[in-house]
C-alpha atoms as a PDB file:
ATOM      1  CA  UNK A   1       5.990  11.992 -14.101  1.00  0.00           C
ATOM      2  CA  UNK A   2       6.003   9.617 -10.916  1.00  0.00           C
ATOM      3  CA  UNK A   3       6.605  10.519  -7.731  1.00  0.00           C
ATOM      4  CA  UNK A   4       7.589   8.504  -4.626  1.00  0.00           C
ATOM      5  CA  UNK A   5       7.114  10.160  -1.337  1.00  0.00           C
ATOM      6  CA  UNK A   6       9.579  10.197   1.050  1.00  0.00           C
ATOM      7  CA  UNK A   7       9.531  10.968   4.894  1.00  0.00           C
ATOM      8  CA  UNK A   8      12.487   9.384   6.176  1.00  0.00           C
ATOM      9  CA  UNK A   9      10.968   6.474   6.838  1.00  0.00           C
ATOM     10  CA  UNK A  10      11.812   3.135   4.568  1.00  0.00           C
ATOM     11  CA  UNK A  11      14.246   1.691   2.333  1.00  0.00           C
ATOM     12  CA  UNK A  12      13.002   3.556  -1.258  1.00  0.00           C
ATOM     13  CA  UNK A  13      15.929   2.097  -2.884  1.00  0.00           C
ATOM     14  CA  UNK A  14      13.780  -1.351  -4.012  1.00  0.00           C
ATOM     15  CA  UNK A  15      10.549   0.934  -5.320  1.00  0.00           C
ATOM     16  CA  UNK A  16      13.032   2.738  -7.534  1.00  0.00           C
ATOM     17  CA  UNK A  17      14.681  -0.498  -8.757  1.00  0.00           C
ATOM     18  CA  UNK A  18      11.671  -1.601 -10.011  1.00  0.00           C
ATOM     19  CA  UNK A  19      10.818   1.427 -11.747  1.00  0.00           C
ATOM     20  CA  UNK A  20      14.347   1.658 -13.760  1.00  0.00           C
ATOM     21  CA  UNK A  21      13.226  -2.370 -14.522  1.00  0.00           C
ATOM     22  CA  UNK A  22      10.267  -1.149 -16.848  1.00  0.00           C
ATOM     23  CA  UNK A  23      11.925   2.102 -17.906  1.00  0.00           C
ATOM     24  CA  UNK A  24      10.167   4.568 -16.356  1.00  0.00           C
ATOM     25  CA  UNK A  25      11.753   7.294 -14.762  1.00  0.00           C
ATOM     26  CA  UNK A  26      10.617   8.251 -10.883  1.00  0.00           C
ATOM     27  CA  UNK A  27      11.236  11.000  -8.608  1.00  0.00           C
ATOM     28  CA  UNK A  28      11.906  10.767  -4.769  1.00  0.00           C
ATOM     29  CA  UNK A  29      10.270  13.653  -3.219  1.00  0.00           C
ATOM     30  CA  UNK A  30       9.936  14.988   0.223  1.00  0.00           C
ATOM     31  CA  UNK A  31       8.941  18.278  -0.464  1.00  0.00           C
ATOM     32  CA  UNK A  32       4.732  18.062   0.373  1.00  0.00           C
ATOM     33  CA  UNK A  33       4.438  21.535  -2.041  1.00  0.00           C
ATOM     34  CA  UNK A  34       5.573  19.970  -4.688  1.00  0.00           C
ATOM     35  CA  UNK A  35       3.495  16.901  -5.090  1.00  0.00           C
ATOM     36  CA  UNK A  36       0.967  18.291  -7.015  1.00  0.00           C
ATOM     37  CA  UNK A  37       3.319  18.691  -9.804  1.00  0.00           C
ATOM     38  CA  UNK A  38       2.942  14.846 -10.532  1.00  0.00           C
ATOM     39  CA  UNK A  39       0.867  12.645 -12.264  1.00  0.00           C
ATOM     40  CA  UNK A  40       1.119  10.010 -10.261  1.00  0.00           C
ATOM     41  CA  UNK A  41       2.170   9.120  -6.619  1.00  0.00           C
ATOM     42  CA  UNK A  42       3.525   6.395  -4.716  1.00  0.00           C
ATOM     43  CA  UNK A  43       3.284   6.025  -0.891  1.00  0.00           C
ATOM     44  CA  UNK A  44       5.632   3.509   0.282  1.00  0.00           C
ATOM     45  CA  UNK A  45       6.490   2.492   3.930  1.00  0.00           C
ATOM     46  CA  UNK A  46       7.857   0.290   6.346  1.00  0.00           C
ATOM     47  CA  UNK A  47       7.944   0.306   9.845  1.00  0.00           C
ATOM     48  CA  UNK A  48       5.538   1.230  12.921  1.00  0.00           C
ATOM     49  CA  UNK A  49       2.329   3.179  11.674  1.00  0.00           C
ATOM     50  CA  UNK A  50       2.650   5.840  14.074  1.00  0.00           C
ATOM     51  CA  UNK A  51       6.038   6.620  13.741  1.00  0.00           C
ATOM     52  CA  UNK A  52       5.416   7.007   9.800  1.00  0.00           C
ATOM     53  CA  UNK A  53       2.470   9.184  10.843  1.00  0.00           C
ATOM     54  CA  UNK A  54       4.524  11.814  12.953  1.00  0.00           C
ATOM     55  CA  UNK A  55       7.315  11.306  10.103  1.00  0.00           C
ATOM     56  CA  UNK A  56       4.210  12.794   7.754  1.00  0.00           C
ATOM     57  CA  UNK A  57       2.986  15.223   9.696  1.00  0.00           C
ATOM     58  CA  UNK A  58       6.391  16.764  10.361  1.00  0.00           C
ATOM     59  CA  UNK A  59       6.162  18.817   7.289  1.00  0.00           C
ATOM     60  CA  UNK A  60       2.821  18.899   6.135  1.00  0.00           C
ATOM     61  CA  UNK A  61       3.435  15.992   3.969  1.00  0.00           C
ATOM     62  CA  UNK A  62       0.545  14.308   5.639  1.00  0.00           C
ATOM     63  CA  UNK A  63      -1.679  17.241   4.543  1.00  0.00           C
ATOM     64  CA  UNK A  64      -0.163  17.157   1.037  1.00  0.00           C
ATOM     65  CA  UNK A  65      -0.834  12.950   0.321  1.00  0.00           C
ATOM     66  CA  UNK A  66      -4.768  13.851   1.367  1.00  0.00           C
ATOM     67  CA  UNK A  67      -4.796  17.069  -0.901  1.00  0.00           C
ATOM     68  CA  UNK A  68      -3.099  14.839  -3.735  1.00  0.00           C
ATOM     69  CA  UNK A  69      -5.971  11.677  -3.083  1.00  0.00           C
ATOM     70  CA  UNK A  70      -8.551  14.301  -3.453  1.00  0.00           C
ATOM     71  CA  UNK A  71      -7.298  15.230  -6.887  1.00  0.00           C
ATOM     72  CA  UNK A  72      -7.980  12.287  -8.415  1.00  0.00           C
ATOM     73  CA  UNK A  73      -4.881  11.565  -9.919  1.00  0.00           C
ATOM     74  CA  UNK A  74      -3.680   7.838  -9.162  1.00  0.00           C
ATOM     75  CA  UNK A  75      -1.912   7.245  -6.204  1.00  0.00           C
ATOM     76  CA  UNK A  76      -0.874   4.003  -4.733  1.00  0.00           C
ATOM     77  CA  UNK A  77      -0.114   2.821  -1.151  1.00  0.00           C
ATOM     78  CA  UNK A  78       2.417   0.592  -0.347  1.00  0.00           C
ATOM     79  CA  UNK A  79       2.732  -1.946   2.570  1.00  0.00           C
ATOM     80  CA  UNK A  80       2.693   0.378   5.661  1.00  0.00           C
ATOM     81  CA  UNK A  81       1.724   3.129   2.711  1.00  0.00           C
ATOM     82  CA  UNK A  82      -1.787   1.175   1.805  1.00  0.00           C
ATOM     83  CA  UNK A  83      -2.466   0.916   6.478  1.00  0.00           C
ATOM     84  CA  UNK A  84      -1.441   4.632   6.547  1.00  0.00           C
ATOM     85  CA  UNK A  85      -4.785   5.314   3.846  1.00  0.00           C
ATOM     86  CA  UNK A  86      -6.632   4.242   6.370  1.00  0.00           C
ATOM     87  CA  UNK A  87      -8.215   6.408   9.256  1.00  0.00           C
ATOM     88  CA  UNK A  88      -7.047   4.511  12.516  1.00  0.00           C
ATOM     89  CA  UNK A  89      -4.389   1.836  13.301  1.00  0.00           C
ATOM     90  CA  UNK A  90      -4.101  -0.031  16.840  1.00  0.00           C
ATOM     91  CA  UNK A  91      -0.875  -0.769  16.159  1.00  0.00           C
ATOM     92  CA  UNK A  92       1.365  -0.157  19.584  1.00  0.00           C
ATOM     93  CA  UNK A  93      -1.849   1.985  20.818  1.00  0.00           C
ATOM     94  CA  UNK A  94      -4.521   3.771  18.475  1.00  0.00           C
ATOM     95  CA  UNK A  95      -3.339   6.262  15.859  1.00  0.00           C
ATOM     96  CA  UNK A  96      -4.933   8.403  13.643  1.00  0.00           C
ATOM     97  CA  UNK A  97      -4.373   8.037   9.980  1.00  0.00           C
ATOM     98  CA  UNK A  98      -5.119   9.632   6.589  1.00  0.00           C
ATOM     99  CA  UNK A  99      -8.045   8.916   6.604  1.00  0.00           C
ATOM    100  CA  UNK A 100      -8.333   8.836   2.399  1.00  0.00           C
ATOM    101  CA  UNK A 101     -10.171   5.741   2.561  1.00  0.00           C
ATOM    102  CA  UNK A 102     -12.642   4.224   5.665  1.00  0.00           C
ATOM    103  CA  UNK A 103     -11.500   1.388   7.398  1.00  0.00           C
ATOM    104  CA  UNK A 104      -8.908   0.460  10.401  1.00  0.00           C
ATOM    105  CA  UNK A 105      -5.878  -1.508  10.399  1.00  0.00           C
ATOM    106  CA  UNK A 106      -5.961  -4.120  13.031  1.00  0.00           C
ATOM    107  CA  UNK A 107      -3.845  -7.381  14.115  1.00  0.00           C
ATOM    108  CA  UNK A 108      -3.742 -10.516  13.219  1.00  0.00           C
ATOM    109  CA  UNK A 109      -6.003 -12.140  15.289  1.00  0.00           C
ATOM    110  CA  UNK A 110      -4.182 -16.052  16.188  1.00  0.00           C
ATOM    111  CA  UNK A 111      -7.254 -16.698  17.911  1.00  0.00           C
ATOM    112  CA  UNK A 112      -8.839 -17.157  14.725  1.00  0.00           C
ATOM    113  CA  UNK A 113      -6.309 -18.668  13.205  1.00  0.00           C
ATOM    114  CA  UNK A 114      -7.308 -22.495  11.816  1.00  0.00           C
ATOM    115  CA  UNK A 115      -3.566 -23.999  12.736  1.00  0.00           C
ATOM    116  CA  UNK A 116      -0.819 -22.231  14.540  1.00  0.00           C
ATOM    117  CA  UNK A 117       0.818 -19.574  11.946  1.00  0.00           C
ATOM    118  CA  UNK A 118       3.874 -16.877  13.178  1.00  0.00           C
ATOM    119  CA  UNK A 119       3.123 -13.328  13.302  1.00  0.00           C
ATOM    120  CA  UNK A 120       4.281 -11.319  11.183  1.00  0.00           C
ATOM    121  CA  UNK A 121       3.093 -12.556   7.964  1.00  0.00           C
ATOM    122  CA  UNK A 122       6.442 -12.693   5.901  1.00  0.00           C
ATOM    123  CA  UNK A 123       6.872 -14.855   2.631  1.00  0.00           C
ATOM    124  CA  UNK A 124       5.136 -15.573  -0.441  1.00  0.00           C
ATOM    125  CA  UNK A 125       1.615 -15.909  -0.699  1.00  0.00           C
ATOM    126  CA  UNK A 126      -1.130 -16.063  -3.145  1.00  0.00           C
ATOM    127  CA  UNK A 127      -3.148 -12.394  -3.770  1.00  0.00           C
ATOM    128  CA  UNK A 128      -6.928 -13.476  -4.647  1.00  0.00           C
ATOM    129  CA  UNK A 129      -8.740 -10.480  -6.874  1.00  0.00           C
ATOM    130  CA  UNK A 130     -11.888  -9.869  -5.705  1.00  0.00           C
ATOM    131  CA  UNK A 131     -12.949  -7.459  -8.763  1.00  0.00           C
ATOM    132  CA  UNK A 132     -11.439  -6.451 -12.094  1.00  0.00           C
ATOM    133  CA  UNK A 133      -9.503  -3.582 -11.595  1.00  0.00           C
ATOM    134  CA  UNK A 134      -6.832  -1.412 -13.847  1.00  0.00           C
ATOM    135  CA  UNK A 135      -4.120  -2.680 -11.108  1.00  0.00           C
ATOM    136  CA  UNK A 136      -4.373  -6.137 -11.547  1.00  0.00           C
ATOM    137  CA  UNK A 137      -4.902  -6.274 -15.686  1.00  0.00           C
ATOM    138  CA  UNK A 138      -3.764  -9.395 -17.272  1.00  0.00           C
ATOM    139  CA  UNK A 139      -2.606 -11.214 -14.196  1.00  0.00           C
ATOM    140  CA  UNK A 140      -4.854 -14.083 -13.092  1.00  0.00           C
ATOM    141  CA  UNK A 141      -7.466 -14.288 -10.636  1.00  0.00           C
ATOM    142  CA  UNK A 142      -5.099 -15.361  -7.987  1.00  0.00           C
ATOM    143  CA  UNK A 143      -0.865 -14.987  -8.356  1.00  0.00           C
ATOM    144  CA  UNK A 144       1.579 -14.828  -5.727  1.00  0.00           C
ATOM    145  CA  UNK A 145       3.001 -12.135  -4.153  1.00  0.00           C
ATOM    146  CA  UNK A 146       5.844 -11.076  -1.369  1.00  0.00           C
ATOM    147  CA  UNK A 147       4.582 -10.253   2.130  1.00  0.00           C
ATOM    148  CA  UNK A 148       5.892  -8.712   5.588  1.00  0.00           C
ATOM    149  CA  UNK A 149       3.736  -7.585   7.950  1.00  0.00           C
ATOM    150  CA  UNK A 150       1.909  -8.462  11.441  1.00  0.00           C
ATOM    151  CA  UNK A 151      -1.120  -6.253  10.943  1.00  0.00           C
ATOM    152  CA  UNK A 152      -3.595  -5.820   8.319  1.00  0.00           C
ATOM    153  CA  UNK A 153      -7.136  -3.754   7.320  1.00  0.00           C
ATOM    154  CA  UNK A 154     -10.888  -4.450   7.950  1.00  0.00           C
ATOM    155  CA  UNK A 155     -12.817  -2.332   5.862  1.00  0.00           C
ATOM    156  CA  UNK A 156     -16.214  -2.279   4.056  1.00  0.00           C
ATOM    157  CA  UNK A 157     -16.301  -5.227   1.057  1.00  0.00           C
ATOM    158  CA  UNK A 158     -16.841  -1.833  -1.703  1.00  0.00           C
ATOM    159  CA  UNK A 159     -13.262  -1.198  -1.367  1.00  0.00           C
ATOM    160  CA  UNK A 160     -11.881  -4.506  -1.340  1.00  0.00           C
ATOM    161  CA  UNK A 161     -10.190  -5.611  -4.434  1.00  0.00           C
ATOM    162  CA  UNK A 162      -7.797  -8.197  -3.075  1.00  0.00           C
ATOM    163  CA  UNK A 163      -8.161 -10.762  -0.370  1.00  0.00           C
ATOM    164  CA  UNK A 164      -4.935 -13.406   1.007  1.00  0.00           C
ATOM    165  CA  UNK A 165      -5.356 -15.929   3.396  1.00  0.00           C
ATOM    166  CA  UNK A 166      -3.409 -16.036   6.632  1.00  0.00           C
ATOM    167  CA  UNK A 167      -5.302 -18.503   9.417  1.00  0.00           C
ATOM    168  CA  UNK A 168      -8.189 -16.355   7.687  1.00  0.00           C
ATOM    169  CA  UNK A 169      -8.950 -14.181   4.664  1.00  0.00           C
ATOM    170  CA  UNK A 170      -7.942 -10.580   4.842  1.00  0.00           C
ATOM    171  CA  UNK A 171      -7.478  -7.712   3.237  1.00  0.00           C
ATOM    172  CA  UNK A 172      -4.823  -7.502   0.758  1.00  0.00           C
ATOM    173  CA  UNK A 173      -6.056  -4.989  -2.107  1.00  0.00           C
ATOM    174  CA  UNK A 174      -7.773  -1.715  -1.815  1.00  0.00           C
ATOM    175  CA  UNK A 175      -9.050   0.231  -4.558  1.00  0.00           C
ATOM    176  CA  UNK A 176     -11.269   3.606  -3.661  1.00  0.00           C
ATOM    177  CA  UNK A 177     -12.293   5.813  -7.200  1.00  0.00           C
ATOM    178  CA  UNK A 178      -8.179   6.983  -7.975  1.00  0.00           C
ATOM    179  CA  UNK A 179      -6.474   5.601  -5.004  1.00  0.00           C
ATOM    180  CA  UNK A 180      -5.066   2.164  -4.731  1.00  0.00           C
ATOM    181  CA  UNK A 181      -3.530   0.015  -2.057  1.00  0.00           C
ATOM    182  CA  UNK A 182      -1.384  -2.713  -2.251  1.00  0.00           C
ATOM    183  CA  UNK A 183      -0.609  -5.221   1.338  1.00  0.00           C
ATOM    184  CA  UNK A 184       2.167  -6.895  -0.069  1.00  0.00           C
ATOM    185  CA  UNK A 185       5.707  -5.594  -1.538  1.00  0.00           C
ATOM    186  CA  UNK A 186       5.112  -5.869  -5.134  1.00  0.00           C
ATOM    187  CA  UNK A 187       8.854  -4.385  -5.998  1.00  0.00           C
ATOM    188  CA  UNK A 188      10.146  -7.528  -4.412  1.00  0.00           C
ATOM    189  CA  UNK A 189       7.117  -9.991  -5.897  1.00  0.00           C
ATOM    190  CA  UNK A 190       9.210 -10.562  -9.320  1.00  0.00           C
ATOM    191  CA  UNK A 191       7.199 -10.876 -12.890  1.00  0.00           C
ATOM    192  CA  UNK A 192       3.488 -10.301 -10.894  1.00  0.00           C
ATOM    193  CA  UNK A 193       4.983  -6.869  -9.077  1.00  0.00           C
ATOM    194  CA  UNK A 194       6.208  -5.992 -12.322  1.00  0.00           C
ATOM    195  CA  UNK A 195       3.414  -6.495 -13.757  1.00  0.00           C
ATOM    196  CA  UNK A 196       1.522  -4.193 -10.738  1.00  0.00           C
ATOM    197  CA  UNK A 197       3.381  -1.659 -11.524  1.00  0.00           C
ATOM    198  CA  UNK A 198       3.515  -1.327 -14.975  1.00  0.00           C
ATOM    199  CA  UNK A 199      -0.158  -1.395 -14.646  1.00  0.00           C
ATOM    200  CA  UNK A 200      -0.219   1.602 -12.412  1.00  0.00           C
ATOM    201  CA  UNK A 201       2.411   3.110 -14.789  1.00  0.00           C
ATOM    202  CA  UNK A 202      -0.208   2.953 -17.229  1.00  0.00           C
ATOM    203  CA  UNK A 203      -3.089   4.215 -15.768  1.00  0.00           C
END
């Protein structure tokens, strides 16, 4: 059984859509004692990284999602759930994340950027995978995807399984032993999301 976490923070109601598109049955939970009941785990989000931090922490789900990445059992971060991984944003001042993965979650940096681009990032763009990977099985080595967001991670290349450019390459795709993380929405991306999460369906 599948689990999506919820802390009152996010619009599940897409995730779940995409779940009843392949068949497979999920369960919303926001009880953090409970998560270890499940064989797999979704972290979505949306939103301002430390709000969804306190949101966590309010009930020890924060405590549970590092408990359940230490299991090794998959779990997959989504959006704002892949940053939250992470141990530090600077988003709206410096917050301390999960910490399940090393790395930081940053902003775009428009100095950098080759032509003038808006922040956020929001639209279709193209996912490149940087190494074969259970999560990205029978796609090809670079397929589009649905994005929304105005900050992103830096992290060391080992973990890196994904890459998009935006004025410059980031991070897109994370992929650390049994924990995955995904930039972009892939319950909005069409046939490729579909395909994303059948593949974690099946892992």
């Amino acid at each position: 059984m599948i689990a999506i976490v919820d802390y009152n923070i996010g619009n599940l109601a897409s995730v779940i859509n995409a779940f009843k598109v392949l068949g497979e049955d999920v369960v919303v939970e926001s009880n953090p004692s409970k998560l270890k009941e499940y064989d797999k785990l979704i972290l979505p989000g949306v939103g301002a990284f430390g709000d969804a931090m306190e949101h966590l922490k309010s009930n020890g789900m924060d405590r549970a999602v590092i408990e359940y990445a230490n299991s090794g059992k998959p779990l997959l971060g989504i959006c704002l759930g892949m940053q939250l991984l992470f141990e530090s944003s600077q988003e709206f001042g410096n917050h301390k994340g999960l910490g399940v993965i090393e790395g930081r979650v940053v902003a775009f940096d428009e100095s950098k950027f080759e032509q003038k681009l808006k922040v956020p990032h929001m639209g279709w763009n193209e996912l490149f995978i940087q190494k074969d990977t259970a999560l990205f099985k029978n796609l090809s080595k670079e397929f589009y995807l649905y994005f929304v967001h105005s900050y992103h991670i830096e992290c060391d290349d080992k973990y890196v399984i994904g890459k998009t450019y935006y004025g410059y390459d980031f991070v897109s795709a994370v992929n650390r032993d049994n924990i995955y993380g995904i930039q972009p929405h892939p319950e909005k991306s069409h046939k490729n999301g579909l395909k994303i999460i059948e593949n974690f369906i099946n892992m």
